[in-house]
N, C-alpha and C. Protein backbone atom coordinates (compact mmCIF):
# COMPACT_ATOMS: atom_id res chain seq x y z
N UNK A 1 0.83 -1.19 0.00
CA UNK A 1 0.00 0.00 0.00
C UNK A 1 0.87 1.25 0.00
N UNK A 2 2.48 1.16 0.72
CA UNK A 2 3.11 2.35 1.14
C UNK A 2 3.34 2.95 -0.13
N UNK A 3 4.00 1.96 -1.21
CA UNK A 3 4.72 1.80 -2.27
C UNK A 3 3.42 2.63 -3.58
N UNK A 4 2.33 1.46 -3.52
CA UNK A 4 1.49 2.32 -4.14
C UNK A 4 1.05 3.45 -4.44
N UNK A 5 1.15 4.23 -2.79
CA UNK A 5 1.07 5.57 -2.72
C UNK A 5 1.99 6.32 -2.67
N UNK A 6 3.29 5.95 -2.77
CA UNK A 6 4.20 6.33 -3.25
C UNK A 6 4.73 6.78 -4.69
N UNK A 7 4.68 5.56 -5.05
CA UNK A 7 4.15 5.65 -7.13
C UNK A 7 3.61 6.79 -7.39
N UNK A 8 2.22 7.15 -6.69
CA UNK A 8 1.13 7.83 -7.05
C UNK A 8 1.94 8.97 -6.94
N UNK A 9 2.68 9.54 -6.09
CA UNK A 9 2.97 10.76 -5.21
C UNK A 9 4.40 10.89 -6.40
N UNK A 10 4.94 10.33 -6.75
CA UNK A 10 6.07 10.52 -7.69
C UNK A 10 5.60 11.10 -8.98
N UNK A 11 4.56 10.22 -9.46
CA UNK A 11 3.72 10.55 -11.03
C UNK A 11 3.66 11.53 -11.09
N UNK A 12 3.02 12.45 -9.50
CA UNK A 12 2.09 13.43 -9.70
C UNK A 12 3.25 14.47 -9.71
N UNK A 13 4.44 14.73 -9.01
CA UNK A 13 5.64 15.44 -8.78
C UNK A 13 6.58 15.37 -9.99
N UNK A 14 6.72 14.15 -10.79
CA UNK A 14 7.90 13.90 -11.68
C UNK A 14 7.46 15.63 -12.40
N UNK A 15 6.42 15.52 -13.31
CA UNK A 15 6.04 16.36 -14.40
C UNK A 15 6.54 17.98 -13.98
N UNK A 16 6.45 18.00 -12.51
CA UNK A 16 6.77 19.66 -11.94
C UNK A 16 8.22 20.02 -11.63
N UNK A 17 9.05 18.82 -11.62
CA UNK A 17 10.00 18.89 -11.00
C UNK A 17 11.17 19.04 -12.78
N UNK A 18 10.78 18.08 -13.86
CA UNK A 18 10.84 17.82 -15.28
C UNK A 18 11.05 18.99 -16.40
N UNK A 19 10.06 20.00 -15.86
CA UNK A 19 9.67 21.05 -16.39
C UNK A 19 11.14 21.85 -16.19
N UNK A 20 11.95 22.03 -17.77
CA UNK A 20 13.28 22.80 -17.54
C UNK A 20 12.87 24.16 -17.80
N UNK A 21 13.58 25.11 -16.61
CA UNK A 21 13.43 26.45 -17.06
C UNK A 21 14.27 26.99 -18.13
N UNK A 22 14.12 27.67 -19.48
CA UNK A 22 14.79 27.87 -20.53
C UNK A 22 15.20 29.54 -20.80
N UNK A 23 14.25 30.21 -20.05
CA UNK A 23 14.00 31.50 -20.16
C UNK A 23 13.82 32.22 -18.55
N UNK A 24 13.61 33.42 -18.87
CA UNK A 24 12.28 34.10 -18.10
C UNK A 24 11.87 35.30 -18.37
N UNK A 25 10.86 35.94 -18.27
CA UNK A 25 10.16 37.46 -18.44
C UNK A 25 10.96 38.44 -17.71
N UNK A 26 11.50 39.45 -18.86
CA UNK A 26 12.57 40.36 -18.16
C UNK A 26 11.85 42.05 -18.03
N UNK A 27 10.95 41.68 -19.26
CA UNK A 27 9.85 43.05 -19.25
C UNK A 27 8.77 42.58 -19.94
N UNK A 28 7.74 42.81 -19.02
CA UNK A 28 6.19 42.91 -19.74
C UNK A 28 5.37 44.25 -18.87
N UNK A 29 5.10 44.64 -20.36
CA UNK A 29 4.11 45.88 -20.53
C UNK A 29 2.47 45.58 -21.05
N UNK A 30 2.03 45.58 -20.49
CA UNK A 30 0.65 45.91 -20.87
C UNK A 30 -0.05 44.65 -21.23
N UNK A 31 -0.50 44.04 -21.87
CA UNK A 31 -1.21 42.66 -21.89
C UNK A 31 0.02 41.77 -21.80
N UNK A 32 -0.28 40.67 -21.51
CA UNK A 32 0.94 39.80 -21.76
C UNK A 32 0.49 38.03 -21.33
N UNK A 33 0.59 37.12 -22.18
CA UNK A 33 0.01 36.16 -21.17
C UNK A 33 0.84 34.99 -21.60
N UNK A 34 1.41 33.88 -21.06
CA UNK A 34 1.72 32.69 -21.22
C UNK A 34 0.89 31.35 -21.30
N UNK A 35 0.62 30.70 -22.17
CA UNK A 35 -0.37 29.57 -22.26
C UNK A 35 0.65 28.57 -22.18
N UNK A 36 0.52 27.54 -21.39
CA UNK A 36 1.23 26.35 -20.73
C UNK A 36 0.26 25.26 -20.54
N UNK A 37 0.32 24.10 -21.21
CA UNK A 37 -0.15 23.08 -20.83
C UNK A 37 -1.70 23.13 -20.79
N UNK A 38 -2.19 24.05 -21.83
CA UNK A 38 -3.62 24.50 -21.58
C UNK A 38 -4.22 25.42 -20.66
N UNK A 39 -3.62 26.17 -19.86
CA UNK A 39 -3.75 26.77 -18.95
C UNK A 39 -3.03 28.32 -19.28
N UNK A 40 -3.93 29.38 -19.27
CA UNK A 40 -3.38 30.61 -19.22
C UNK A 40 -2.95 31.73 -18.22
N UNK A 41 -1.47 32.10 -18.14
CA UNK A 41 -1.56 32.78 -17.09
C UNK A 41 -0.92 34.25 -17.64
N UNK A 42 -0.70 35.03 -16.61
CA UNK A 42 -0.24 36.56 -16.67
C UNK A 42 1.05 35.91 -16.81
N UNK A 43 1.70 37.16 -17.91
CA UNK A 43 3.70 36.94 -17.52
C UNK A 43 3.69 38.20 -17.17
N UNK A 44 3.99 38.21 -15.81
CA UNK A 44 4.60 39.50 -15.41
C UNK A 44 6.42 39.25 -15.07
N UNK A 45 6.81 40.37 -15.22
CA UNK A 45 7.75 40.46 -14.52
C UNK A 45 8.99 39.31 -13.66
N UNK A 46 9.59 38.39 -14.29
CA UNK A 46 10.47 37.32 -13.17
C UNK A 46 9.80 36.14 -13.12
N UNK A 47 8.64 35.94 -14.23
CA UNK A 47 7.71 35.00 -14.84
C UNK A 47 9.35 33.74 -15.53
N UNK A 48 8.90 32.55 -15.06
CA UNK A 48 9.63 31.32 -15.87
C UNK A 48 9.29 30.74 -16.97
N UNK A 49 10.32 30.87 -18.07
CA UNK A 49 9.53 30.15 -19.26
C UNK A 49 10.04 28.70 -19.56
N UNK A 50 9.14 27.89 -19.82
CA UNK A 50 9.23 26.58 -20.42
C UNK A 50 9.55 26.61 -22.18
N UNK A 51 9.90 25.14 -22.10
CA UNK A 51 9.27 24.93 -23.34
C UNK A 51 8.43 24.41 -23.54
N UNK A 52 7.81 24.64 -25.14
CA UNK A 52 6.58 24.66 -25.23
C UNK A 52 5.54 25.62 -24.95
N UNK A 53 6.07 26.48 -24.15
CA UNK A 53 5.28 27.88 -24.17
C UNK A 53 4.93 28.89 -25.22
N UNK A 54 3.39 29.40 -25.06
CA UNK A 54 3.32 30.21 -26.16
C UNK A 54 3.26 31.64 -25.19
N UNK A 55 3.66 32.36 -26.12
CA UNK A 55 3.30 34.31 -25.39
C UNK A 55 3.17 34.82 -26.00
N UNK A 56 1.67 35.09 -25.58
CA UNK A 56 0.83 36.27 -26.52
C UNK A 56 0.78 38.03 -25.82
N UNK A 57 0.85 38.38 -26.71
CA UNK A 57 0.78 39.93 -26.07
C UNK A 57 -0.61 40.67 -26.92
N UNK A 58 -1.15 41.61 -26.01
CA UNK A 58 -2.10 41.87 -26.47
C UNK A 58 -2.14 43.28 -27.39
N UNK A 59 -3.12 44.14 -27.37
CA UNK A 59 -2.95 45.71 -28.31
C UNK A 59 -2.13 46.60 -27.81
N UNK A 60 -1.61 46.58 -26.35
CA UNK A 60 -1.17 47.37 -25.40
C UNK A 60 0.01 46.83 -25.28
N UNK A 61 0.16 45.42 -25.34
CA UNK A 61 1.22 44.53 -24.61
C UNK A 61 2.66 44.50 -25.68
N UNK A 62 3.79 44.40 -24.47
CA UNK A 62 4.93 43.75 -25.09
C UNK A 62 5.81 43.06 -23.96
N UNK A 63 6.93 42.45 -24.82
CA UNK A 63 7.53 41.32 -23.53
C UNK A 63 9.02 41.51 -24.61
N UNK A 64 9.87 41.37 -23.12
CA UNK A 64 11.07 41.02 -23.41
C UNK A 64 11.80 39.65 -22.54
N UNK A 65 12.12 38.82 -23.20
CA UNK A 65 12.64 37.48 -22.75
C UNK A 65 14.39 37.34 -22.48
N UNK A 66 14.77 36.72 -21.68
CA UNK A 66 15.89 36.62 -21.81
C UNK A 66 16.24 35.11 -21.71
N UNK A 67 17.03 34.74 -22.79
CA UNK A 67 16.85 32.94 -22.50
C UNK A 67 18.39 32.76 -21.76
N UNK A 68 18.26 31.04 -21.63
CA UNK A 68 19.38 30.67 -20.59
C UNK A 68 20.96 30.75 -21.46
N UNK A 69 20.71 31.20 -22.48
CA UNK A 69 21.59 31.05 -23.32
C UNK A 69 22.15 32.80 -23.97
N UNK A 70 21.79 33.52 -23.18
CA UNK A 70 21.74 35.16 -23.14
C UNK A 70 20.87 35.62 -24.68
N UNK A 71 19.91 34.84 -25.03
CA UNK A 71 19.69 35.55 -26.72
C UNK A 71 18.55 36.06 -25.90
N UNK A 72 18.25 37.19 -26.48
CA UNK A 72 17.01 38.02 -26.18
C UNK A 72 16.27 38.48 -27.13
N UNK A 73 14.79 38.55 -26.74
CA UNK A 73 13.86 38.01 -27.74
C UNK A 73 12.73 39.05 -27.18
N UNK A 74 12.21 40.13 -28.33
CA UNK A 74 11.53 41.31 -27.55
C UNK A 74 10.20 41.09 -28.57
N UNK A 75 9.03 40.98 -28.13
CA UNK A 75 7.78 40.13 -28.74
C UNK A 75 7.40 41.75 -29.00
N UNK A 76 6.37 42.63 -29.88
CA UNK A 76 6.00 43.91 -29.99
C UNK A 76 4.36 43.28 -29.48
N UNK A 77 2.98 44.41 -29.83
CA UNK A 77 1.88 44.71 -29.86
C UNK A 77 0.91 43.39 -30.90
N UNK A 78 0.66 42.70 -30.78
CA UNK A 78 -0.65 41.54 -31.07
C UNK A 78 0.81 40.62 -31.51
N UNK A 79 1.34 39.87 -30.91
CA UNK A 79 2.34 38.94 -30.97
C UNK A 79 2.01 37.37 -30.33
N UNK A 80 2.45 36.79 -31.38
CA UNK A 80 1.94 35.18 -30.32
C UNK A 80 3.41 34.55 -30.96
N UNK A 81 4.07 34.35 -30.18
CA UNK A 81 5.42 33.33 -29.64
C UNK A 81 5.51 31.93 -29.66
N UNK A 82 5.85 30.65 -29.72
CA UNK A 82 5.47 30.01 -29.67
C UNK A 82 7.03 29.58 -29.39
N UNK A 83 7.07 29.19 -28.35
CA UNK A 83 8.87 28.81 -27.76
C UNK A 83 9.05 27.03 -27.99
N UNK A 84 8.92 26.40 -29.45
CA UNK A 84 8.63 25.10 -29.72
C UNK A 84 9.34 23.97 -29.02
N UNK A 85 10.92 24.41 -28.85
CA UNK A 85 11.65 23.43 -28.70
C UNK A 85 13.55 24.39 -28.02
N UNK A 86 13.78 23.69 -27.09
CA UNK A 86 15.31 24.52 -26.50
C UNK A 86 15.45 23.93 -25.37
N UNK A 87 17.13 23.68 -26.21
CA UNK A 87 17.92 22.71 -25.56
C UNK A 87 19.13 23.13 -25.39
N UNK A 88 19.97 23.72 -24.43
CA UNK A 88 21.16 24.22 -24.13
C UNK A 88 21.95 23.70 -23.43
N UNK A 89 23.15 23.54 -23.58
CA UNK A 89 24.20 23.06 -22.48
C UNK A 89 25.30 24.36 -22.28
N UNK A 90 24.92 24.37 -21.17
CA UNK A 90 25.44 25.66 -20.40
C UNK A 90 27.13 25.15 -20.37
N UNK A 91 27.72 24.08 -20.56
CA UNK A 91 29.37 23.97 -20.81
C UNK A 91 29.91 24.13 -22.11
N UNK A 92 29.10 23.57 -23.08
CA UNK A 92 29.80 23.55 -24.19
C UNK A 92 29.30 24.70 -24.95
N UNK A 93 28.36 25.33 -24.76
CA UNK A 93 27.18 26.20 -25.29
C UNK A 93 26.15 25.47 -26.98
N UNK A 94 26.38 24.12 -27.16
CA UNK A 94 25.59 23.80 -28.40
C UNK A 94 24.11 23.36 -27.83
N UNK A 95 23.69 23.06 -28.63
CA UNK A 95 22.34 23.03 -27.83
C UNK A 95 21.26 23.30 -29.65
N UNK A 96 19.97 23.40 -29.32
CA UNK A 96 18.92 23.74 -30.77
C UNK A 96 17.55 24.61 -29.99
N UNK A 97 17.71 25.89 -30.57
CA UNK A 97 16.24 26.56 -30.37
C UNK A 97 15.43 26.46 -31.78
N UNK A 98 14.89 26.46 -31.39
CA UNK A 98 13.65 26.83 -32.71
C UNK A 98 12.41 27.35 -31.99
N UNK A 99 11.83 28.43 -32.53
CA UNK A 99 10.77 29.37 -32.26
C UNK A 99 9.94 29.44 -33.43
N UNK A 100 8.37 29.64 -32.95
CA UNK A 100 7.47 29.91 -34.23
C UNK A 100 6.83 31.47 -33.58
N UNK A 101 6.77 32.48 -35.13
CA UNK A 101 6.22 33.80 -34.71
C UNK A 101 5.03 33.23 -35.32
N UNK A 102 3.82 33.22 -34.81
CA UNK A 102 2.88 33.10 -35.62
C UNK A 102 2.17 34.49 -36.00
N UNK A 103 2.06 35.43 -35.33
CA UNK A 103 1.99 36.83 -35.79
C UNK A 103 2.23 37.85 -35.06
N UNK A 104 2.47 38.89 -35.67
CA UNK A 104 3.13 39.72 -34.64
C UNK A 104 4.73 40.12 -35.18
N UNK A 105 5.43 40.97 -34.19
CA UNK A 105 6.88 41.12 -34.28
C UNK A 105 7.44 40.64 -33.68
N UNK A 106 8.66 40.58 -33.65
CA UNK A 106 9.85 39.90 -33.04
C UNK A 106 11.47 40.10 -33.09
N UNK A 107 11.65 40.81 -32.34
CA UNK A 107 13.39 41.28 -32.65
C UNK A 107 14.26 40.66 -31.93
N UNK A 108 15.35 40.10 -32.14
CA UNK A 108 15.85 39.09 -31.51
C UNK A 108 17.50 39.12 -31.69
N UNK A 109 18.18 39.12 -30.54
CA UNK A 109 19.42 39.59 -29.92
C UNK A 109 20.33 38.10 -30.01
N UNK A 110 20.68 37.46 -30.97
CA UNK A 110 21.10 35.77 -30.44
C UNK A 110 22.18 35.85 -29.76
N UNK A 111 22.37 34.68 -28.64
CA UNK A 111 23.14 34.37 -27.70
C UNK A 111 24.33 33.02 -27.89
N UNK A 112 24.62 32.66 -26.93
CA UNK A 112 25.59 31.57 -27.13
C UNK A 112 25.72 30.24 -27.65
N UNK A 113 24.09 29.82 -28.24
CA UNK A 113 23.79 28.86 -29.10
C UNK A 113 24.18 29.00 -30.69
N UNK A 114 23.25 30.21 -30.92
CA UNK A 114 23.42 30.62 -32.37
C UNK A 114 24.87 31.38 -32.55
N UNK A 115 25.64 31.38 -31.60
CA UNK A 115 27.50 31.77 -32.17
C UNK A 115 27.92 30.48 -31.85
N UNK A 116 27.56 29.50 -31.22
CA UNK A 116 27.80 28.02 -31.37
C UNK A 116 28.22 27.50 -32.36
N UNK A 117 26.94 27.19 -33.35
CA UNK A 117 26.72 26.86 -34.25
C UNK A 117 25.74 27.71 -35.27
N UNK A 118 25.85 27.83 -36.50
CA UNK A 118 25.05 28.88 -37.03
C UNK A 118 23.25 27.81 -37.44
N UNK A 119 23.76 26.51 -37.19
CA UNK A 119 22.42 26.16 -37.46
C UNK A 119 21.75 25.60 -36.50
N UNK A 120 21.99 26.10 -35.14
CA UNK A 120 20.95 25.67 -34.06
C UNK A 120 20.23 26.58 -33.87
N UNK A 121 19.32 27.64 -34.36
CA UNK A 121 18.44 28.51 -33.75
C UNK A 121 17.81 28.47 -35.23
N UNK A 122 16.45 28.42 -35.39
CA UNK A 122 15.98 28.86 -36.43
C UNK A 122 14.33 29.70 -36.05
N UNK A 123 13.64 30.32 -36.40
CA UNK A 123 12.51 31.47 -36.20
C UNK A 123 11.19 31.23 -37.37
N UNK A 124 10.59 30.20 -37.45
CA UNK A 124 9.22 30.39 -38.02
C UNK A 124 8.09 31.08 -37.84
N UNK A 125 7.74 31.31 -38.90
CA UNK A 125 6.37 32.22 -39.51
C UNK A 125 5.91 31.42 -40.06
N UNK A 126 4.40 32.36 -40.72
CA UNK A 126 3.61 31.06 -41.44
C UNK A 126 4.06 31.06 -42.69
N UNK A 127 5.14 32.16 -43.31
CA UNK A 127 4.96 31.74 -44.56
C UNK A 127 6.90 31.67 -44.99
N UNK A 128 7.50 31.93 -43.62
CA UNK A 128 9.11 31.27 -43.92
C UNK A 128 9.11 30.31 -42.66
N UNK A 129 10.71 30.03 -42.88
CA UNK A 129 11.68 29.44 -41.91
C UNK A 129 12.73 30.24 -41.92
N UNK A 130 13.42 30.80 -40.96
CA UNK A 130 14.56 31.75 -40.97
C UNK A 130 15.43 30.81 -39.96
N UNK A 131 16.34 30.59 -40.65
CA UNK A 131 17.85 30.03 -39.88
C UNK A 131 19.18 31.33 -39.50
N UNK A 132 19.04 31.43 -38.18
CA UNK A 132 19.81 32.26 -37.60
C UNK A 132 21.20 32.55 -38.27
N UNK A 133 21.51 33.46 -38.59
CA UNK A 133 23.00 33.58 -39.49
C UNK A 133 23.64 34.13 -38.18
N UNK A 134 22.97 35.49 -38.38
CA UNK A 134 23.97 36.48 -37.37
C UNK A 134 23.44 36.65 -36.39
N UNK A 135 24.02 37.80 -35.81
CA UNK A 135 23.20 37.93 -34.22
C UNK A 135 22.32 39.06 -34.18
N UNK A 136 22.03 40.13 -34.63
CA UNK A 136 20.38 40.40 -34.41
C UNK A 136 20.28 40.61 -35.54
N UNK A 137 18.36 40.09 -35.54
CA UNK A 137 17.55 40.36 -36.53
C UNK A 137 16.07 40.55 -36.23
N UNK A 138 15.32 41.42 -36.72
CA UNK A 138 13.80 41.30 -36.41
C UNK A 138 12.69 41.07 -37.80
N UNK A 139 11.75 40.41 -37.15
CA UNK A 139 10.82 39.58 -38.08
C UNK A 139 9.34 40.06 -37.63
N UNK A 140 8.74 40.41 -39.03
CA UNK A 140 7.02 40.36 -38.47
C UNK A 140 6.69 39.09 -39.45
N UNK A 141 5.37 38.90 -38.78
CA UNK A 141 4.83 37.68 -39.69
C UNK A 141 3.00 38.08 -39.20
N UNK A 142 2.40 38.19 -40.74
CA UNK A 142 0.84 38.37 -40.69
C UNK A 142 0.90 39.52 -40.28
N UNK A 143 -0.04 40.33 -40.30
CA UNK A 143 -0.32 41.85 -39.86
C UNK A 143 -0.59 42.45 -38.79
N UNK A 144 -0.23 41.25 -37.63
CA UNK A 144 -0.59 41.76 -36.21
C UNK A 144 -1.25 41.99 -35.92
N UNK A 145 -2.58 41.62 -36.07
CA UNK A 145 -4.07 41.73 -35.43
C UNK A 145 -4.49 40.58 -34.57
């Protein structure tokens, strides 16, 4: 029985404990929200980002990110983010981001992944794929509504 409820008590903990922090919210202005796991919350301020996170900002809203890998990533006014996939090793610095803008802006500062290697960071839209060359560049995608 101990064991059983033990099991149970691990299942329920593994998933929270699993969850790698990749980022976090360094500035948010005005709308701003993180959708996680189906669940929507405020990113304010010292907010943790996952992967798999999306961040939407609203008519008012903007966000600036800083990932574990120093690239910084500043979302503008009707922006949705979509943080797909990031994987870093803080010794060697290689690692693979990939991000989807689905609309909105996006200006972006790359860090110690994308001077890694030039083909671990790449930035989708709906109608490219952008593979990180250099270190900043900014992207709109769709008209931001």
């Amino acid at each position: 029985m101990l064991r059983a409820m033990l099991a149970v008590l691990v299942a329920l903990i593994a998933p929270l404990t699993c969850a790698a922090e990749i980022g976090q919210v360094k500035i948010s202005k005005g709308t701003v929200t993180i959708e996680r796991a189906g669940q929507s919350m405020p990113a304010s301020v010292g907010t943790r980002l996952q992967t798999a996170d999306v961040v939407t900002t609203g008519n008012d809203g903007s966000v600036g990110i800083t990932m574990t890998d120093d690239s910084l990533l500043s979302a503008g006014p009707n922006s949705v983010l979509a943080l797909d996939r990031y994987d870093f090793d803080d010794v060697t610095s290689a690692g693979r981001f990939d991000t989807s803008l689905r609309k909105g802006t996006l200006a972006v500062v790359s860090g110690r992944l994308a001077k890694q290697s030039r083909d671990a960071m790449t930035v989708r839209t709906p109608s490219a794929v952008l593979g990180v060359r250099g270190t900043e560049f900014v992207v709109s995608a769709g008209n931001g509504r």
